[in-house]
N, C-alpha and C. Protein backbone atom coordinates (compact mmCIF):
# COMPACT_ATOMS: atom_id res chain seq x y z
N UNK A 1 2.44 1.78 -16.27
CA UNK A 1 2.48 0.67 -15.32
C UNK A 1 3.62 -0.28 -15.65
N UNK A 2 4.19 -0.60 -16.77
CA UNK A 2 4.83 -1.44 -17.46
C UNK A 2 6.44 -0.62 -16.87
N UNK A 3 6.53 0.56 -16.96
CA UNK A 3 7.46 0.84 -16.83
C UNK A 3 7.92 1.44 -15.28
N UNK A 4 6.98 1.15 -14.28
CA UNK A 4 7.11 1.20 -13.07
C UNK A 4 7.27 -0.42 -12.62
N UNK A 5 6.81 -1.11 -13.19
CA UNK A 5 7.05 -2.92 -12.69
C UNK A 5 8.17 -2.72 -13.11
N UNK A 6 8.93 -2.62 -14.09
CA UNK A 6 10.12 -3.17 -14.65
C UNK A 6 11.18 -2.57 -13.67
N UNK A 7 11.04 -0.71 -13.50
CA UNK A 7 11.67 -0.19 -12.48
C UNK A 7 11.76 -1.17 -11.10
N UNK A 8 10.44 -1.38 -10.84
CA UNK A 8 10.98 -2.07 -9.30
C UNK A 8 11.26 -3.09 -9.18
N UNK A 9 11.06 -4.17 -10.51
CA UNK A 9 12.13 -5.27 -10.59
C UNK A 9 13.30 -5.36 -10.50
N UNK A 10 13.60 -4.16 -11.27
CA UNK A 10 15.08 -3.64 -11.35
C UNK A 10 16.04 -3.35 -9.78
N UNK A 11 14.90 -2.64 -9.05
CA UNK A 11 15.40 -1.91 -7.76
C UNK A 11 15.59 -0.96 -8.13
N UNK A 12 14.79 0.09 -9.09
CA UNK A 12 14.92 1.41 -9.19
C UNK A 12 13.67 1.96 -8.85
N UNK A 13 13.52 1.80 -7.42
CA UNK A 13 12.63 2.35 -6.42
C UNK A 13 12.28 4.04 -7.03
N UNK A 14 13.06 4.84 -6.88
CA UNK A 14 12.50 6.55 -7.46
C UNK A 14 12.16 6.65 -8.78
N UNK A 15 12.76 5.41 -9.63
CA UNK A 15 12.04 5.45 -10.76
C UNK A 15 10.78 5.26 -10.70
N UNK A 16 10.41 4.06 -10.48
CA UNK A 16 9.06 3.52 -9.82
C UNK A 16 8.08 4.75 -9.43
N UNK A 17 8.56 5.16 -8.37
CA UNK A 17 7.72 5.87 -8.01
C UNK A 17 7.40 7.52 -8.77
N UNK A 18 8.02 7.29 -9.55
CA UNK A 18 8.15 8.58 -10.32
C UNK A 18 7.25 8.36 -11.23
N UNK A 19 7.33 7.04 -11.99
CA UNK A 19 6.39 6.58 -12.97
C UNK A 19 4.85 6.49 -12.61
N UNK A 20 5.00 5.99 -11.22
CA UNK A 20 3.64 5.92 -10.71
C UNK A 20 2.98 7.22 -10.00
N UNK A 21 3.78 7.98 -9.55
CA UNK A 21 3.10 9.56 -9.55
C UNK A 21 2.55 9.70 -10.48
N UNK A 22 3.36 10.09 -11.89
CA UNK A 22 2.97 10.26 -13.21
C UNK A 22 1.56 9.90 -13.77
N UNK A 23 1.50 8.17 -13.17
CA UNK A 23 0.14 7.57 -13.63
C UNK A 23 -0.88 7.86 -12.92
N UNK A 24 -0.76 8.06 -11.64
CA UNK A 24 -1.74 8.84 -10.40
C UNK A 24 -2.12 10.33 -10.74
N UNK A 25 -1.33 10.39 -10.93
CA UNK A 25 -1.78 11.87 -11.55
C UNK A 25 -2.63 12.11 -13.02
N UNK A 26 -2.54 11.43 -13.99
CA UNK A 26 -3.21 11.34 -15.16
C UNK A 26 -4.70 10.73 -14.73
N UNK A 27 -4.66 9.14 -13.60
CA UNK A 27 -5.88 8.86 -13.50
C UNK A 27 -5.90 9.11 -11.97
N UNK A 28 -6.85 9.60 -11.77
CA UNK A 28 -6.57 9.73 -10.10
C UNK A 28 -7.44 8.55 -9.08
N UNK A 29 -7.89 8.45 -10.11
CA UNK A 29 -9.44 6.87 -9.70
C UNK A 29 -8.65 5.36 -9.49
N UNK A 30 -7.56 5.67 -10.60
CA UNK A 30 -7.02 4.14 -10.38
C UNK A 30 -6.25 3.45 -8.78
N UNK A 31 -7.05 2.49 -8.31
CA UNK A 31 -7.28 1.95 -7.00
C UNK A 31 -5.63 1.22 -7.04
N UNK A 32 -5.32 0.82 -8.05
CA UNK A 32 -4.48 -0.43 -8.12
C UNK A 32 -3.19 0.47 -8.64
N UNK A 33 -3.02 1.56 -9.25
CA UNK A 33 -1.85 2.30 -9.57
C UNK A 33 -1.66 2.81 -8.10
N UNK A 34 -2.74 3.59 -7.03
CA UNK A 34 -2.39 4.14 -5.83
C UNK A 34 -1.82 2.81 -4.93
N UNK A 35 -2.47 1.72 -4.86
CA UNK A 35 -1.69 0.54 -4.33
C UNK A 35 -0.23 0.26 -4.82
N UNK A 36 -0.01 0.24 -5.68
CA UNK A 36 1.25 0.24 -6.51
C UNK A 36 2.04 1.32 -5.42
N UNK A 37 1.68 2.09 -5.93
CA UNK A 37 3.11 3.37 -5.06
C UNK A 37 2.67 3.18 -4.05
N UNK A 38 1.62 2.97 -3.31
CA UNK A 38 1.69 2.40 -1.88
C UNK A 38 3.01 1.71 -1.44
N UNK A 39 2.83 0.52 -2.28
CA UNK A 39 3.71 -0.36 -2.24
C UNK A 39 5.44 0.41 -2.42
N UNK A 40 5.56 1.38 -3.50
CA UNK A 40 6.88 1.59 -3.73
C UNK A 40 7.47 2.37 -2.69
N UNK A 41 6.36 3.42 -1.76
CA UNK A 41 6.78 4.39 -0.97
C UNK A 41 7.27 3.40 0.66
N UNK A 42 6.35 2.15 0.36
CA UNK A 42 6.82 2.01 1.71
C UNK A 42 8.46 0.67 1.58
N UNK A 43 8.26 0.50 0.09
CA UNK A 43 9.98 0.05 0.36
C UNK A 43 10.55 1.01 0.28
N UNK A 44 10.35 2.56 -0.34
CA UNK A 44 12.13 3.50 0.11
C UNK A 44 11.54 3.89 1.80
N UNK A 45 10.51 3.17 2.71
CA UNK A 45 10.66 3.86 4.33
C UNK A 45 10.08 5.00 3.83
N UNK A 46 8.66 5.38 3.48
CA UNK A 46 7.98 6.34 3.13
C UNK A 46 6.78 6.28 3.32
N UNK A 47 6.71 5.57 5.31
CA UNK A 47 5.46 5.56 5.49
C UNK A 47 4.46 6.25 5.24
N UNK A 48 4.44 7.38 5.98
CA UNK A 48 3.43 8.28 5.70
C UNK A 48 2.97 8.35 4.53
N UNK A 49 3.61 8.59 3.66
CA UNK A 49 3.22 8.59 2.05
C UNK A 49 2.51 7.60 1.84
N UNK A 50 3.39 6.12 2.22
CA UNK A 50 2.26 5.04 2.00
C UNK A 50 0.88 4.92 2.01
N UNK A 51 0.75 5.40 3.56
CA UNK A 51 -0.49 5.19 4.18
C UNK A 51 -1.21 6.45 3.34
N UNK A 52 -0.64 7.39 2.89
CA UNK A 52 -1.81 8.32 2.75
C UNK A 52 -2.61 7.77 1.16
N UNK A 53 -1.54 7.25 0.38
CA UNK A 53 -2.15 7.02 -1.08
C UNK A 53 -2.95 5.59 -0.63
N UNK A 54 -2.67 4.99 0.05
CA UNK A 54 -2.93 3.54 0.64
C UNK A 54 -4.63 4.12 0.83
N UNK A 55 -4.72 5.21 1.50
CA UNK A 55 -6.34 4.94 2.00
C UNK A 55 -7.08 5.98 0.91
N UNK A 56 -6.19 6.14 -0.07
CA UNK A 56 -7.22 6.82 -1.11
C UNK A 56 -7.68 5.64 -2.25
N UNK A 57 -6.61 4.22 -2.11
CA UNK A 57 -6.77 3.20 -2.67
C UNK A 57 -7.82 2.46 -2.58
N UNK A 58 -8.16 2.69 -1.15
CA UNK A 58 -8.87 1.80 -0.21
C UNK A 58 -10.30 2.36 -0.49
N UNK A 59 -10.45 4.03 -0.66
CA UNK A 59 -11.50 4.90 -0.83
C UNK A 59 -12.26 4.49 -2.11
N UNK A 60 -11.26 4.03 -2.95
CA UNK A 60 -11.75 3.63 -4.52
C UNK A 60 -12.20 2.71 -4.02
N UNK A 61 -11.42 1.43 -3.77
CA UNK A 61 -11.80 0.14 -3.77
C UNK A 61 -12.06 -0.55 -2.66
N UNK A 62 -12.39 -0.60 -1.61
CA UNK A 62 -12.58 -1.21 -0.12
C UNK A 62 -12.20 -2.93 -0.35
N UNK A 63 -11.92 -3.46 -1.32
CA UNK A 63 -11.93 -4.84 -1.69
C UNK A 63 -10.36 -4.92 -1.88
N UNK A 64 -9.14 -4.10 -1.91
CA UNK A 64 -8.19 -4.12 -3.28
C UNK A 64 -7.28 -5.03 -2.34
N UNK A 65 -7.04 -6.30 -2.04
CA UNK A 65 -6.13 -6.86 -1.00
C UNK A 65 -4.71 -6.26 -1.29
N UNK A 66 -4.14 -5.82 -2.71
CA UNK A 66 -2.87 -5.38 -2.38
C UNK A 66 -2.53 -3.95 -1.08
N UNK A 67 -3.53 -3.22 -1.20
CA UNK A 67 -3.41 -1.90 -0.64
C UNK A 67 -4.07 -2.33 0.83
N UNK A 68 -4.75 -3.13 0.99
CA UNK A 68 -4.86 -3.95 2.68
C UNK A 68 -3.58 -4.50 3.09
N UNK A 69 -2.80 -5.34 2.30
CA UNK A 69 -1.76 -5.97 2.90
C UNK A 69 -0.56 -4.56 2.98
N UNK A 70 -0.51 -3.77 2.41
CA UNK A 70 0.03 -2.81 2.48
C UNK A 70 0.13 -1.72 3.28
N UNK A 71 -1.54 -1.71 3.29
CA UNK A 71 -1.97 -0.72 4.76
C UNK A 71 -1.32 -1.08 6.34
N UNK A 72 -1.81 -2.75 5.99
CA UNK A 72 -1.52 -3.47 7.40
C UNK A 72 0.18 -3.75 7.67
N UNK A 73 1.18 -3.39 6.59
CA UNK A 73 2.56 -3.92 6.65
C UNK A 73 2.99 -2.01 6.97
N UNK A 74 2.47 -1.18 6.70
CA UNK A 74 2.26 0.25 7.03
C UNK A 74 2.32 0.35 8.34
N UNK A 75 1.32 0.09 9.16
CA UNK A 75 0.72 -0.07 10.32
C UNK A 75 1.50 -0.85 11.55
N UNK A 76 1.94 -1.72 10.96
CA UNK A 76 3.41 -2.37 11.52
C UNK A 76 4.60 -1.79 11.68
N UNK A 77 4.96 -1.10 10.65
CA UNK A 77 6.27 -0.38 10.96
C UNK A 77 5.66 1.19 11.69
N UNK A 78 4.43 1.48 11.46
CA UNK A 78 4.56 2.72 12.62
C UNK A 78 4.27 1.63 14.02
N UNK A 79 4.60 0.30 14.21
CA UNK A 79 4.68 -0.44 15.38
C UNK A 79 3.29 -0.66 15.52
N UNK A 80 1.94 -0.47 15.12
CA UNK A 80 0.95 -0.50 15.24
C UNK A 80 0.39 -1.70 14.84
N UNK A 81 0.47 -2.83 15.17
CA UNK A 81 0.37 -4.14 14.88
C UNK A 81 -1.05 -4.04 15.20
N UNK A 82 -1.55 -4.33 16.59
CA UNK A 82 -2.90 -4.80 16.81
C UNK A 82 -4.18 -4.06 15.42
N UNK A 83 -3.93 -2.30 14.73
CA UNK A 83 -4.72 -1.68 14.06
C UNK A 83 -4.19 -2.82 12.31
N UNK A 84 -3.14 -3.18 12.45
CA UNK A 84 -2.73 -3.71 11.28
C UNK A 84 -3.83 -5.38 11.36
N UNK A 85 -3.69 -5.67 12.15
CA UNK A 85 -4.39 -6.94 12.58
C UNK A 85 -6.20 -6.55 11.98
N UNK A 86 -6.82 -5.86 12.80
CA UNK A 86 -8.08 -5.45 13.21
C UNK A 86 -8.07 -5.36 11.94
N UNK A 87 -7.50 -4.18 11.06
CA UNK A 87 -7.87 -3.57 9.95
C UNK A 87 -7.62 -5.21 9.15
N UNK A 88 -7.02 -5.93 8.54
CA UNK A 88 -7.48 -6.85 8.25
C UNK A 88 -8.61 -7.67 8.11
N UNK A 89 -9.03 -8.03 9.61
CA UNK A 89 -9.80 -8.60 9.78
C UNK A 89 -11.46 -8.03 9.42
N UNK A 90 -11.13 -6.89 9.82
CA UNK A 90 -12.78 -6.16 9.62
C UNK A 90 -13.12 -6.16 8.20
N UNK A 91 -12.16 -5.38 7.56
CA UNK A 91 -12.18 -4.74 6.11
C UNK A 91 -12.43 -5.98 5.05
N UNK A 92 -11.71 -7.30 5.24
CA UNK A 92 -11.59 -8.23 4.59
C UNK A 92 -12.07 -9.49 4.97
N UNK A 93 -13.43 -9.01 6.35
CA UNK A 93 -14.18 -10.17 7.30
C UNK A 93 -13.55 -11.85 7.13
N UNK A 94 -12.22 -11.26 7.71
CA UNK A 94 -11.58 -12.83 7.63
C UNK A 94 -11.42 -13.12 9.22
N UNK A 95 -11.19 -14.44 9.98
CA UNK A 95 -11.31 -14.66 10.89
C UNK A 95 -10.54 -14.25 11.51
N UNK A 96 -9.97 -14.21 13.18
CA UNK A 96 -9.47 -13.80 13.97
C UNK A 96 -8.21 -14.25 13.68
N UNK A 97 -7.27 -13.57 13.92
CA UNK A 97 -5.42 -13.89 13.55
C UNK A 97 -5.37 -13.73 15.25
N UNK A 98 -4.71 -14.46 15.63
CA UNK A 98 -3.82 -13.49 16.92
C UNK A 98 -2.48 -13.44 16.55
N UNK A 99 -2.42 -12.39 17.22
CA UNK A 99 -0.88 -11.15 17.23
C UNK A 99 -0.55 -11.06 18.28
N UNK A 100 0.65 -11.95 18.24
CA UNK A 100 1.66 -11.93 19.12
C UNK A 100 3.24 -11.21 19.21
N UNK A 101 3.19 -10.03 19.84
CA UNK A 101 3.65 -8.68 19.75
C UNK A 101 5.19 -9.00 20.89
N UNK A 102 6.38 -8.37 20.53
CA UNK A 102 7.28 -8.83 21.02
C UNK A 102 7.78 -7.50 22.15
């Protein structure tokens, strides 16, 4: 983990995510390492990837707000705002946002 933060401090995005395969793969349970490369896949534009480790994050942990805000910033760039919205709101019973879509 130490050496995937430092990577993406750095901006060595494939490092990152290389490190964090690595750790996904050793633990496959960890909620917050799959949020992590959530996070790294969708700065190199690796939605799909995102979203897919994103909802195995979510499978562990239904609580993990990094891999919600992630899901929902996911969900946005496939243009899918209103499911990015909803999914917020339901998952994390916070009040109504409106989304105002351009």
């Amino acid at each position: 983990a130490r050496l995937s933060a430092a990577a993406t401090a750095q901006g060595n995005l494939a490092e990152a995510a290389q490190a964090l395969e690595k750790a996904v793969s050793l633990r496959q349970d960890d909620g917050n390492a799959l949020a992590d490369l959530g996070n790294v896949y969708l700065r190199q534009d690796r939605v799909d990837d995102a979203q897919g480790v994103l909802q195995r994050a979510l499978a562990l942990n239904p609580t993990l707000p990094l891999a919600h805000n992630m899901m929902g910033l996911a969900n946005v760039r496939k243009g899918d705002g209103v499911a990015a919205e909803l999914r917020d709101r339901t998952d994390l019973d916070m009040p109504r946002v409106e989304v105002h879509e351009e």
